[in-house]
N, C-alpha and C. Protein backbone atom coordinates (compact mmCIF):
# COMPACT_ATOMS: atom_id res chain seq x y z
N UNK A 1 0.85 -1.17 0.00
CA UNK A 1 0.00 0.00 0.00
C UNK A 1 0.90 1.24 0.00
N UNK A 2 0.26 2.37 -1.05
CA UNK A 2 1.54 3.78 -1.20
C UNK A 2 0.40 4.40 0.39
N UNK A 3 1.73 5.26 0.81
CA UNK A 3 1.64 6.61 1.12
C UNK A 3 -0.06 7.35 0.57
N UNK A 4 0.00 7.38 -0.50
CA UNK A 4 -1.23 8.02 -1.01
C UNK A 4 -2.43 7.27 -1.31
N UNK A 5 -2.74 5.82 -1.59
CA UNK A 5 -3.51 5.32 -1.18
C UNK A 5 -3.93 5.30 -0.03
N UNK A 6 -2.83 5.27 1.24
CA UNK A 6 -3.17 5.38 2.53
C UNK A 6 -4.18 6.37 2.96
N UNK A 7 -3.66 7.87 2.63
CA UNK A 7 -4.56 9.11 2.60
C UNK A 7 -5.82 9.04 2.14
N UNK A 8 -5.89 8.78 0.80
CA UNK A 8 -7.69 8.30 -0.06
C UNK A 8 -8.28 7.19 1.38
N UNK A 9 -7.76 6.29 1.71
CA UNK A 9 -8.57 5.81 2.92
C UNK A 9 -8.75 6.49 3.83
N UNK A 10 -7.60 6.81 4.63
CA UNK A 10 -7.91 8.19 5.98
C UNK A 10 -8.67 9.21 5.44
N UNK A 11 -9.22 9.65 4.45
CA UNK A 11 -10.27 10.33 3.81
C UNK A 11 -11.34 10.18 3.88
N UNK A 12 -11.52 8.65 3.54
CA UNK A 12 -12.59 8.19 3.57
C UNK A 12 -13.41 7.57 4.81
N UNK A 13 -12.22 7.06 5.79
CA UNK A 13 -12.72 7.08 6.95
C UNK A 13 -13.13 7.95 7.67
N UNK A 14 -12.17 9.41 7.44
CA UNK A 14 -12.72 10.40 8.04
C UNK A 14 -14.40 10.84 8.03
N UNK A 15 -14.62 10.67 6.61
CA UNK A 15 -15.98 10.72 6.41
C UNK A 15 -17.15 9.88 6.77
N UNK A 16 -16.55 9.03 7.09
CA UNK A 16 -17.53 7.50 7.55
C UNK A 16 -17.82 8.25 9.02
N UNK A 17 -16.62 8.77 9.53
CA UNK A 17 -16.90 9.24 11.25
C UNK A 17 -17.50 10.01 11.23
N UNK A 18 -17.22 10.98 10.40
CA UNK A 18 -18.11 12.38 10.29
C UNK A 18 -19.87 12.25 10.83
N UNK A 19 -19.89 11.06 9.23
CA UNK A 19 -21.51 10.44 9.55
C UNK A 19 -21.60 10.08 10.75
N UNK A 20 -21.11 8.58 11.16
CA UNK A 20 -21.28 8.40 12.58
C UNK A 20 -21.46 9.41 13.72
N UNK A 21 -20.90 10.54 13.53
CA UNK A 21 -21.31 11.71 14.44
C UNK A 21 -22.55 12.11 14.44
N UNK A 22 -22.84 12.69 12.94
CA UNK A 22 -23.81 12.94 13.10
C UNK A 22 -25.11 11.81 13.63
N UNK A 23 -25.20 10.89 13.28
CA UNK A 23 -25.85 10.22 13.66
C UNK A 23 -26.08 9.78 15.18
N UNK A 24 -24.35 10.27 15.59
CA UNK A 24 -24.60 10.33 17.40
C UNK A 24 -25.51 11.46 17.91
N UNK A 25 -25.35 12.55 16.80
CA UNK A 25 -25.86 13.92 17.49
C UNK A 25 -27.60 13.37 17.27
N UNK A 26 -28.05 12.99 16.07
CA UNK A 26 -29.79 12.74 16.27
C UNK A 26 -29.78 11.67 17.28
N UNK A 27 -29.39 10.62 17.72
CA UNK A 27 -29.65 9.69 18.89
C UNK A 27 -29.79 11.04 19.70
N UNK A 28 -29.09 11.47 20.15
CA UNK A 28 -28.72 12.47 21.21
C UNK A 28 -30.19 13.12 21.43
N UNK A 29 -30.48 13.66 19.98
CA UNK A 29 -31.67 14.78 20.27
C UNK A 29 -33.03 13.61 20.31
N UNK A 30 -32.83 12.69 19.83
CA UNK A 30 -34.21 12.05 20.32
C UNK A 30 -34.51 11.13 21.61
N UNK A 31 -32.55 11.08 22.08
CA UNK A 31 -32.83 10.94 23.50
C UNK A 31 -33.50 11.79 24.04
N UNK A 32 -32.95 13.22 23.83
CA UNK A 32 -33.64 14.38 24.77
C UNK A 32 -35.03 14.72 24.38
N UNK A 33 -35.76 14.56 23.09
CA UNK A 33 -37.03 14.49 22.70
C UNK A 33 -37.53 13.36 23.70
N UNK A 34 -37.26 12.30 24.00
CA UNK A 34 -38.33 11.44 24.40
C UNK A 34 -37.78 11.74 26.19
N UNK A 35 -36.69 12.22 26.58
CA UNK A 35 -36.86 12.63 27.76
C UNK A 35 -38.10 13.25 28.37
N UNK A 36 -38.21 14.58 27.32
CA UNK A 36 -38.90 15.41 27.37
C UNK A 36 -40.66 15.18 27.50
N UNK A 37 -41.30 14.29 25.99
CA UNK A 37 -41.64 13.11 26.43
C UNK A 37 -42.40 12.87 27.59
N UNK A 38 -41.35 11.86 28.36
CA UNK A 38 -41.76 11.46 29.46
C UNK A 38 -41.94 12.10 30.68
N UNK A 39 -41.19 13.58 30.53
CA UNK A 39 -41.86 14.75 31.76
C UNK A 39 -43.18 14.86 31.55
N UNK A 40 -43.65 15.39 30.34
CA UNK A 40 -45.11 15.71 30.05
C UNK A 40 -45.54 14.78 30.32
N UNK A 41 -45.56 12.88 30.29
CA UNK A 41 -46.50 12.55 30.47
C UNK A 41 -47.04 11.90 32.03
N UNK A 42 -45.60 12.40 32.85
CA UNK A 42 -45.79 12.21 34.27
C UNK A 42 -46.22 12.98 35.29
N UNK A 43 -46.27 14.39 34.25
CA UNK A 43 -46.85 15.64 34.88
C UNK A 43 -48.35 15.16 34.49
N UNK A 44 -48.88 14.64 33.54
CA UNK A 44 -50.16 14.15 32.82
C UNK A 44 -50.64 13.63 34.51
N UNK A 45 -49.97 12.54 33.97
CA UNK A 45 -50.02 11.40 35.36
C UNK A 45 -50.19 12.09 36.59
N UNK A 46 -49.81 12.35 37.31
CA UNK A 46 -49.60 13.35 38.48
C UNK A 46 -51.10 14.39 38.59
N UNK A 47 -51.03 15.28 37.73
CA UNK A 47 -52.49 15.96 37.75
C UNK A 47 -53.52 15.44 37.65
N UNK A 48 -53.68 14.14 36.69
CA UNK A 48 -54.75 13.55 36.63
C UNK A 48 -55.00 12.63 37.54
N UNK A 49 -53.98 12.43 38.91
CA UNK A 49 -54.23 11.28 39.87
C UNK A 49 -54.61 12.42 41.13
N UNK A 50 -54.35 13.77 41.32
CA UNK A 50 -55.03 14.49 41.82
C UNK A 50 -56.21 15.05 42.03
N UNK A 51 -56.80 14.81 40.80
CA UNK A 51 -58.25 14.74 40.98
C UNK A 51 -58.65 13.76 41.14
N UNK A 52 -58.35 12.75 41.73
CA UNK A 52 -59.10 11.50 42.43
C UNK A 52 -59.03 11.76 44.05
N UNK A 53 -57.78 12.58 44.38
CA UNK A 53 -57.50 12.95 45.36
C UNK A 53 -57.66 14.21 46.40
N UNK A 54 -58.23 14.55 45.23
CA UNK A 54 -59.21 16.08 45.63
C UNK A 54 -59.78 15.55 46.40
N UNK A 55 -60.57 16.79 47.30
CA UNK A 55 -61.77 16.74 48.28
C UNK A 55 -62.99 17.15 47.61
N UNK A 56 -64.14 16.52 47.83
CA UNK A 56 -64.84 17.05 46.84
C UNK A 56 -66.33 16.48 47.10
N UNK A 57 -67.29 16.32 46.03
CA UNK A 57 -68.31 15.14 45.96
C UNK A 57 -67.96 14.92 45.28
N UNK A 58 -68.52 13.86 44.66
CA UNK A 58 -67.55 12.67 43.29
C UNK A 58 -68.87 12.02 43.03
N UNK A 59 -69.41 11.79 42.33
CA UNK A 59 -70.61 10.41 41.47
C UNK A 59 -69.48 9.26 41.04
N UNK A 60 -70.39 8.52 41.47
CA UNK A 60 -69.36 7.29 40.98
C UNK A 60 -69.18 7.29 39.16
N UNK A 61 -69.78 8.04 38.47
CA UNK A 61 -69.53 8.12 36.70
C UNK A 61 -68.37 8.94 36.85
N UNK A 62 -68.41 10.13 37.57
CA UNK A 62 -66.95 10.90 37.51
C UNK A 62 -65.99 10.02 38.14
N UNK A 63 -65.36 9.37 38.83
CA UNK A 63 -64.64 8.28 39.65
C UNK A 63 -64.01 7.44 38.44
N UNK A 64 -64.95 7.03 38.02
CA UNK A 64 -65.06 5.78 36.97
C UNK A 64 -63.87 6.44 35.94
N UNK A 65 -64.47 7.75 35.37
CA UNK A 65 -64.21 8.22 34.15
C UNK A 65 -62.61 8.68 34.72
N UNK A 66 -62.22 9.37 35.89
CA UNK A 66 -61.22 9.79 36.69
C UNK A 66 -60.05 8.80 36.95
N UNK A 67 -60.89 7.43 36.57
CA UNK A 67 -60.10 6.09 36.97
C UNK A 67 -59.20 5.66 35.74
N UNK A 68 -60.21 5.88 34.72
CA UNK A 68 -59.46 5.61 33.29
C UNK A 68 -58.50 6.02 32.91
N UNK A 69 -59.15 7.50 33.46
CA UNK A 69 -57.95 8.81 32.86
C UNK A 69 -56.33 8.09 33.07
N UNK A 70 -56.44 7.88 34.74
CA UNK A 70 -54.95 7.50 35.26
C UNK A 70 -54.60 6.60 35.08
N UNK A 71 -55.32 5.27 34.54
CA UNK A 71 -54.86 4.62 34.00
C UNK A 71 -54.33 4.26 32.54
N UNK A 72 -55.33 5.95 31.72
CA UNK A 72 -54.63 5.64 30.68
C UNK A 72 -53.25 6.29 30.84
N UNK A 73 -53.27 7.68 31.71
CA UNK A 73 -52.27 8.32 31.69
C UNK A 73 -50.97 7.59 32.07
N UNK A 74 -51.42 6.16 32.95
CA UNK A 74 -50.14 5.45 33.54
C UNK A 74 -49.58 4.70 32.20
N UNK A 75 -50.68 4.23 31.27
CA UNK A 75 -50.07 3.39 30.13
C UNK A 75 -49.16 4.19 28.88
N UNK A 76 -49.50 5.76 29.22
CA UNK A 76 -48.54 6.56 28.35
C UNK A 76 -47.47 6.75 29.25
N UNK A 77 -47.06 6.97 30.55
CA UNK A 77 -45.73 6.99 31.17
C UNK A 77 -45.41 5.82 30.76
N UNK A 78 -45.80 4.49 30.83
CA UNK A 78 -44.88 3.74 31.00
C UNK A 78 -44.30 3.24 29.69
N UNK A 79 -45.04 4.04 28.56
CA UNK A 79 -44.68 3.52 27.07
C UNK A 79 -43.98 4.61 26.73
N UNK A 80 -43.65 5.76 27.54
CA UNK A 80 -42.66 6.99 27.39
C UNK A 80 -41.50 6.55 27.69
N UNK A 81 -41.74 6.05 29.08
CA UNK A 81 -40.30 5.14 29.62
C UNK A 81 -39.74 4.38 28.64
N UNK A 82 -40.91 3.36 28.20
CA UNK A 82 -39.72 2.45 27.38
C UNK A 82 -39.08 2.99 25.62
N UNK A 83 -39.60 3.98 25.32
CA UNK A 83 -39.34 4.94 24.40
C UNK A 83 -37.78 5.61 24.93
N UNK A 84 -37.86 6.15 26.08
CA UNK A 84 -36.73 6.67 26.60
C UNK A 84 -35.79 5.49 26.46
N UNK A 85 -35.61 4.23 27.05
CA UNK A 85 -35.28 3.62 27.27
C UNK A 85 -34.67 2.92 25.36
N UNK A 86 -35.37 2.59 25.19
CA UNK A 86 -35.07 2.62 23.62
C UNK A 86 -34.31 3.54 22.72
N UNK A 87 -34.31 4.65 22.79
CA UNK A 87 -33.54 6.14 22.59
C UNK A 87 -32.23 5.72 23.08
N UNK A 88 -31.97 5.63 24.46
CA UNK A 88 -31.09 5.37 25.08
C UNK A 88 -30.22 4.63 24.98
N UNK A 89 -30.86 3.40 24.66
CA UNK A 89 -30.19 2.06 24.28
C UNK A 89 -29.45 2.61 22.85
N UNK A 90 -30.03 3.03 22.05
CA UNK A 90 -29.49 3.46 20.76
C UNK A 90 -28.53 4.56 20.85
N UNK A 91 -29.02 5.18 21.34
CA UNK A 91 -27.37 6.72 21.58
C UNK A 91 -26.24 5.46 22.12
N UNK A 92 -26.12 4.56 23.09
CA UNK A 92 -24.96 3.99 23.30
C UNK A 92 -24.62 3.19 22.38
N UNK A 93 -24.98 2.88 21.39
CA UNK A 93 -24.71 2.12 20.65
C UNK A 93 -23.85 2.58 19.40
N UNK A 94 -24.56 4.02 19.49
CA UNK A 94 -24.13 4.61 18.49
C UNK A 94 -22.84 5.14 18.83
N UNK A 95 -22.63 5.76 19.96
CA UNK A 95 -21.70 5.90 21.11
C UNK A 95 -20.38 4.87 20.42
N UNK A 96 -20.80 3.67 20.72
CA UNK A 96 -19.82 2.40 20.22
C UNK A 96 -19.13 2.69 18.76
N UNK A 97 -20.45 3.12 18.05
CA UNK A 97 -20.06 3.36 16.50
C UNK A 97 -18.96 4.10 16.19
N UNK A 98 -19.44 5.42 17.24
CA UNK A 98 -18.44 6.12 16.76
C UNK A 98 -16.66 5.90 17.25
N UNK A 99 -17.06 5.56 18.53
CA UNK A 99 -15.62 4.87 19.14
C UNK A 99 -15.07 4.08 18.08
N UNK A 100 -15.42 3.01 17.28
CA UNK A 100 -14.81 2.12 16.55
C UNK A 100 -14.44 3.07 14.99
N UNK A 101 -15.06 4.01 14.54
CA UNK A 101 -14.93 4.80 13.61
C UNK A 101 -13.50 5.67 14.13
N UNK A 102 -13.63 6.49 15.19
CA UNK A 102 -12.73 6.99 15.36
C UNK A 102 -10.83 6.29 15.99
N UNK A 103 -11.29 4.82 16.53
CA UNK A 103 -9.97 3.85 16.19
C UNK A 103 -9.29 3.85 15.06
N UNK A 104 -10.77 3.60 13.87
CA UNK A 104 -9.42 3.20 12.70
C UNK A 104 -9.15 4.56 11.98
N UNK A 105 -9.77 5.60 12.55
CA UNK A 105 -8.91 6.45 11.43
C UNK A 105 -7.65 6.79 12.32
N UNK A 106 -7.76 6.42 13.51
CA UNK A 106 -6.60 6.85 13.98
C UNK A 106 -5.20 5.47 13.73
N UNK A 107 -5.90 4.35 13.95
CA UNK A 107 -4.79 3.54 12.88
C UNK A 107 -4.11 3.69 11.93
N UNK A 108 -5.22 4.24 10.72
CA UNK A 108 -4.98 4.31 9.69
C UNK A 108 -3.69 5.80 9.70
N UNK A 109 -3.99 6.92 10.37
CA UNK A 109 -2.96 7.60 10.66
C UNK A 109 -1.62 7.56 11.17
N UNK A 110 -2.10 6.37 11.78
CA UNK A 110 -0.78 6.26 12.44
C UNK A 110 -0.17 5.16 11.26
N UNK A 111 -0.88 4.53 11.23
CA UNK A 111 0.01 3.82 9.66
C UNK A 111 0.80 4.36 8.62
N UNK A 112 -0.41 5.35 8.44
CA UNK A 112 0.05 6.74 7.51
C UNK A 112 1.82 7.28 7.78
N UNK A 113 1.52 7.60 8.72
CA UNK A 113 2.78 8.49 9.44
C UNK A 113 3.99 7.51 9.62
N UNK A 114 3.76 6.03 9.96
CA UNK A 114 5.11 4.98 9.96
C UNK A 114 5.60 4.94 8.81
N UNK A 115 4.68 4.77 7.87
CA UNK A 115 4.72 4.77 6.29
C UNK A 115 6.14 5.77 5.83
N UNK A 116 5.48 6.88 6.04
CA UNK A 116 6.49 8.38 5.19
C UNK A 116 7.82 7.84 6.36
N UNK A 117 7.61 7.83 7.18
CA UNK A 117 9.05 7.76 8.13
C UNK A 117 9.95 6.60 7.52
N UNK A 118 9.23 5.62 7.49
CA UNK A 118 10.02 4.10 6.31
C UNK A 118 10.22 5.07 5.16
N UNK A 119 9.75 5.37 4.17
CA UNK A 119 10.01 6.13 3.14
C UNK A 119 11.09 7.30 3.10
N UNK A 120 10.77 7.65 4.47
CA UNK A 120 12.21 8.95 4.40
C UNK A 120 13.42 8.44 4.98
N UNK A 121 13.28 7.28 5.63
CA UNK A 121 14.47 6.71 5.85
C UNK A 121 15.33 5.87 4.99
N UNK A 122 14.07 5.72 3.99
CA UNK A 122 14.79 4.65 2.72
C UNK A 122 15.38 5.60 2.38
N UNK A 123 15.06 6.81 1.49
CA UNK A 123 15.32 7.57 0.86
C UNK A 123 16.67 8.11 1.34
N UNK A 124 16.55 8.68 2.82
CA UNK A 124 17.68 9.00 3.09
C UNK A 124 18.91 8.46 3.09
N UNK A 125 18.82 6.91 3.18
CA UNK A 125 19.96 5.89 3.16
C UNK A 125 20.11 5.57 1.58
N UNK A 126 19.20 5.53 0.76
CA UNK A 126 20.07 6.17 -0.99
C UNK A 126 20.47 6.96 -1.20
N UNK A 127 19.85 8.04 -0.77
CA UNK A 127 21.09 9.48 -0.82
C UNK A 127 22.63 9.12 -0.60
N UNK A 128 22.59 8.52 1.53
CA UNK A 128 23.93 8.61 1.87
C UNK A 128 24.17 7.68 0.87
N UNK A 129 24.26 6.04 0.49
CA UNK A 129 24.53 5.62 -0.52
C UNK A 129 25.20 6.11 -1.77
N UNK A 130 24.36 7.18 -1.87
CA UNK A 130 24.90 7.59 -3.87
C UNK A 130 25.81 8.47 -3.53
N UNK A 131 25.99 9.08 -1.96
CA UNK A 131 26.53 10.10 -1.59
C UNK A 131 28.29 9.31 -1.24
N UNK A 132 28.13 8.03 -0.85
CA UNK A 132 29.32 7.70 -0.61
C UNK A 132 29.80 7.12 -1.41
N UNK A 133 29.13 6.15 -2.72
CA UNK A 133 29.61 6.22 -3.62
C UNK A 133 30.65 6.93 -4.34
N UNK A 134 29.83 8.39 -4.58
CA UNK A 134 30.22 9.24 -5.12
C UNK A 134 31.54 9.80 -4.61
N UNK A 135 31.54 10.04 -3.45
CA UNK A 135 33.03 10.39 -2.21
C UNK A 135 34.04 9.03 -2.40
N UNK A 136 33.68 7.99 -2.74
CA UNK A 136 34.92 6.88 -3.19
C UNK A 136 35.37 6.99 -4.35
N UNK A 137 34.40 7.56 -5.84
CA UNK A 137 34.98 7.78 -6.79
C UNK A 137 35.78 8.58 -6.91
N UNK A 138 35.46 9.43 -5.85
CA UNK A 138 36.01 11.02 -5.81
C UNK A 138 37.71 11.05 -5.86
N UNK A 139 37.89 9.74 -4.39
CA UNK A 139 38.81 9.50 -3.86
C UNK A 139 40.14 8.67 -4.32
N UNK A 140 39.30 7.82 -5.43
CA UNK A 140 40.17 6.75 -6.00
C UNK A 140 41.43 7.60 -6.90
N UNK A 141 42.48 6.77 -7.34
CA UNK A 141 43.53 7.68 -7.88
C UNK A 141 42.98 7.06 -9.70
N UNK A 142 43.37 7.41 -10.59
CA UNK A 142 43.47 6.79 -11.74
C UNK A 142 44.61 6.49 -12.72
């Protein structure tokens, strides 16, 4: 593999991470969307279990209807939760993604960089080479 093939890959990985970022940043915001989410629907929850808890008169049709409410309101917390929970699970994952994205471009850099150093050391040892050559011809008598 050249030197410059190397680069066209660290290029291209770079860009692979790029994505992966972004894609960390929407996990991110729909973690915090469904955070959000699940405040509203525990504040839901909460107010609507207060009016059972009011002081009051009550008919047992209002009770009834008061009963549903919180129970529907409990079946949207707890399907907020696992929404959160789902969000969540996915930002770490993605989390992972990007960790493994950002390994190999840093491999690949560092490959990069051993690369030119082999290369400038070859190079430099043909120089001295042609260089001492050249200082023996210099030297010889004829």
């Amino acid at each position: 593999m050249t030197p410059k093939t190397l680069k066209r890959t660290l290029v291209i990985k770079e860009r692979i991470r790029q994505v992966r970022r972004a894609e960390l940043h929407e996990a991110q915001t729909r973690v915090d969307v469904a955070e959000q989410s699940l405040q509203l629907e525990a504040a839901r929850h909460t107010s609507t279990a207060a009016l059972l808890t009011r002081a009051g008169e009550f008919s047992a049709n209002d009770l009834a209807l008061a009963s549903e409410q919180v129970q529907a309101t409990a079946r949207a917390l707890k399907q907020a939760e696992a929404e959160l929970n789902a969000r969540k699970s996915e930002h770490e994952e993605r989390q992972d993604v990007v960790g493994e994205a950002t390994r190999e471009v840093r491999a690949i850099e560092t490959l990069h960089t051993r690369m030119l150093a082999t290369l400038k050391r070859e190079a430099g040892k043909r120089e001295q080479s042609a260089l001492d050559e050249a200082a023996s011809r210099k030297g010889k008598p004829r």
